[in-house]
Each structure stands twice: as C-alpha cells, then as structure tokens.
Protein backbone atom coordinates (compact mmCIF):
# COMPACT_ATOMS: atom_id res chain seq x y z
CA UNK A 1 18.81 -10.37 22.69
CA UNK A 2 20.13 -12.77 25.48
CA UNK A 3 16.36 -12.70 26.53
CA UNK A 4 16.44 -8.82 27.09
CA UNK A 5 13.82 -6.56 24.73
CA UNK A 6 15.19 -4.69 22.08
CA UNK A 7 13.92 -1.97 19.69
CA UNK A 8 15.28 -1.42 16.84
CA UNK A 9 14.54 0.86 14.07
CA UNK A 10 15.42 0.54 10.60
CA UNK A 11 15.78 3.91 8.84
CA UNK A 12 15.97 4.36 5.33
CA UNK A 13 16.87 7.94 3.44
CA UNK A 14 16.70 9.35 -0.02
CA UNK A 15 20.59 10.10 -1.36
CA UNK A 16 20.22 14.15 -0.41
CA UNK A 17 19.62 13.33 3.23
CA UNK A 18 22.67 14.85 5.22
CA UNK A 19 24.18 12.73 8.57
CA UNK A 20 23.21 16.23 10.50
CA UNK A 21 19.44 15.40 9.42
CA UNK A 22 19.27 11.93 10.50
CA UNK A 23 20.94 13.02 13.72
CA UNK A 24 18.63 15.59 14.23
CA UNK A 25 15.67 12.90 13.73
CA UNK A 26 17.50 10.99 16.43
CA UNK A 27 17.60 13.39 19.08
CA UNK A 28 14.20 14.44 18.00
CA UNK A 29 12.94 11.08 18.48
CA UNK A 30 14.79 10.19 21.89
CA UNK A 31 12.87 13.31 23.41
CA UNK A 32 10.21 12.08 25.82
CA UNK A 33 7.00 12.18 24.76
CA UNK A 34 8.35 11.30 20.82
CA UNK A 35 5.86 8.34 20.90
CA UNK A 36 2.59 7.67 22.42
CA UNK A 37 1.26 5.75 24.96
CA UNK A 38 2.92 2.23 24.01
CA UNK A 39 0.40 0.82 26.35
CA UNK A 40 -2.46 2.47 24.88
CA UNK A 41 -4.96 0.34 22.61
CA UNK A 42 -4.11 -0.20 19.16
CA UNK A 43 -5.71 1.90 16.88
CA UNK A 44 -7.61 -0.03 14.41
CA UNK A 45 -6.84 -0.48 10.57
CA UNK A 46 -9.40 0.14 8.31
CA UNK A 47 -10.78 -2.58 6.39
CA UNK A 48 -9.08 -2.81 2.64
CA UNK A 49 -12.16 -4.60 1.64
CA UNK A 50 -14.78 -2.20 -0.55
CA UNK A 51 -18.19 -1.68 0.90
CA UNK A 52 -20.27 -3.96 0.41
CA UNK A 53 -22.51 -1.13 -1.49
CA UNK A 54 -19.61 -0.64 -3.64
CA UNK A 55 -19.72 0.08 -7.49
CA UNK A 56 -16.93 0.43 -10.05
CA UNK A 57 -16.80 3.79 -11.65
CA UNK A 58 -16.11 2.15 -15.27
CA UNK A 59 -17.70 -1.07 -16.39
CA UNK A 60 -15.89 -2.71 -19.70
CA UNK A 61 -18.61 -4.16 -21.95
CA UNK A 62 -19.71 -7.85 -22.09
CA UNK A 63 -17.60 -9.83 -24.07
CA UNK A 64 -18.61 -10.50 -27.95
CA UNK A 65 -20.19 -13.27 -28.84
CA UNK A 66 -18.20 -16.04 -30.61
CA UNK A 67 -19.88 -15.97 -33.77
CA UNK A 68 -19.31 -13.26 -36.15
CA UNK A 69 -17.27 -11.17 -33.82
CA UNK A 70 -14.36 -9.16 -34.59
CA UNK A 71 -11.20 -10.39 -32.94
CA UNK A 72 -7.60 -8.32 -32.68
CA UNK A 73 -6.37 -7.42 -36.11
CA UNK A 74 -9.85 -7.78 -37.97
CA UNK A 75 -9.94 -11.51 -37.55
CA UNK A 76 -13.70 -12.55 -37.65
CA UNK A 77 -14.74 -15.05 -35.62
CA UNK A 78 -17.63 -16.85 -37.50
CA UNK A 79 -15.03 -19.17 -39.73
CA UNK A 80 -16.76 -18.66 -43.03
C-alpha cells in the first residue's frame, strides 16, 4: 500500500470459535520464530498428475454393442 509491503492474512472460523481463541492464535503467531525461514527455498508441490505406471482400481465394462443390446428400462436396441 502506497508502495510499502503488506501482509495480510485472511482468517476464517467455524461459528464455536471464541474472540479469546482467535486472539490467542494471534499472539501465538506474532511470536518469533511462528514462521520459517521466508527466505528459504520453496518447498516443492507434488505433482497432481498420476504416475505414469498408474492403474484404476475399478474398470467399468466396454460399452454394448448397438445391436441387440439392452438399453435403460428394457429397451432393446436391435429395432425389430
């Protein structure tokens, strides 16, 4: 703001949580040492890509051929 850094933190609480709790997270978290070493490396996020050597635990069957297959409700599909 007006070229000055700013950190801000957005915190958001279930309806049980008391002022004296978020307080206490506040002066918890203005304690030196609350955070690491800004400076530090990032840590790297793991890939939310599968393996490549990945294989689904369930396979659905193929789908049924066109002709003579059952469709929803016991509709046939040959049109005889």
């Amino acid at each position: 703001m007006n070229g000055q850094a700013r950190q801000y933190s957005h915190v958001y609480a279930m309806p049980h949580v008391t002022r004296e709790t978020v307080d206490a997270l506040i002066a918890d978290l203005a304690q030196p040492g609350a955070f690491p070493d800004q400076d530090a490396a990032p840590t790297p996020v793991p890939s939310k890509r599968p393996p490549s050597d990945a294989r689904p635990l369930v396979t659905s069957p193929p789908p049924a051929a066109a002709s003579g297959s059952a469709l929803p409700g016991g509709i046939r599909g040959d049109r005889r």
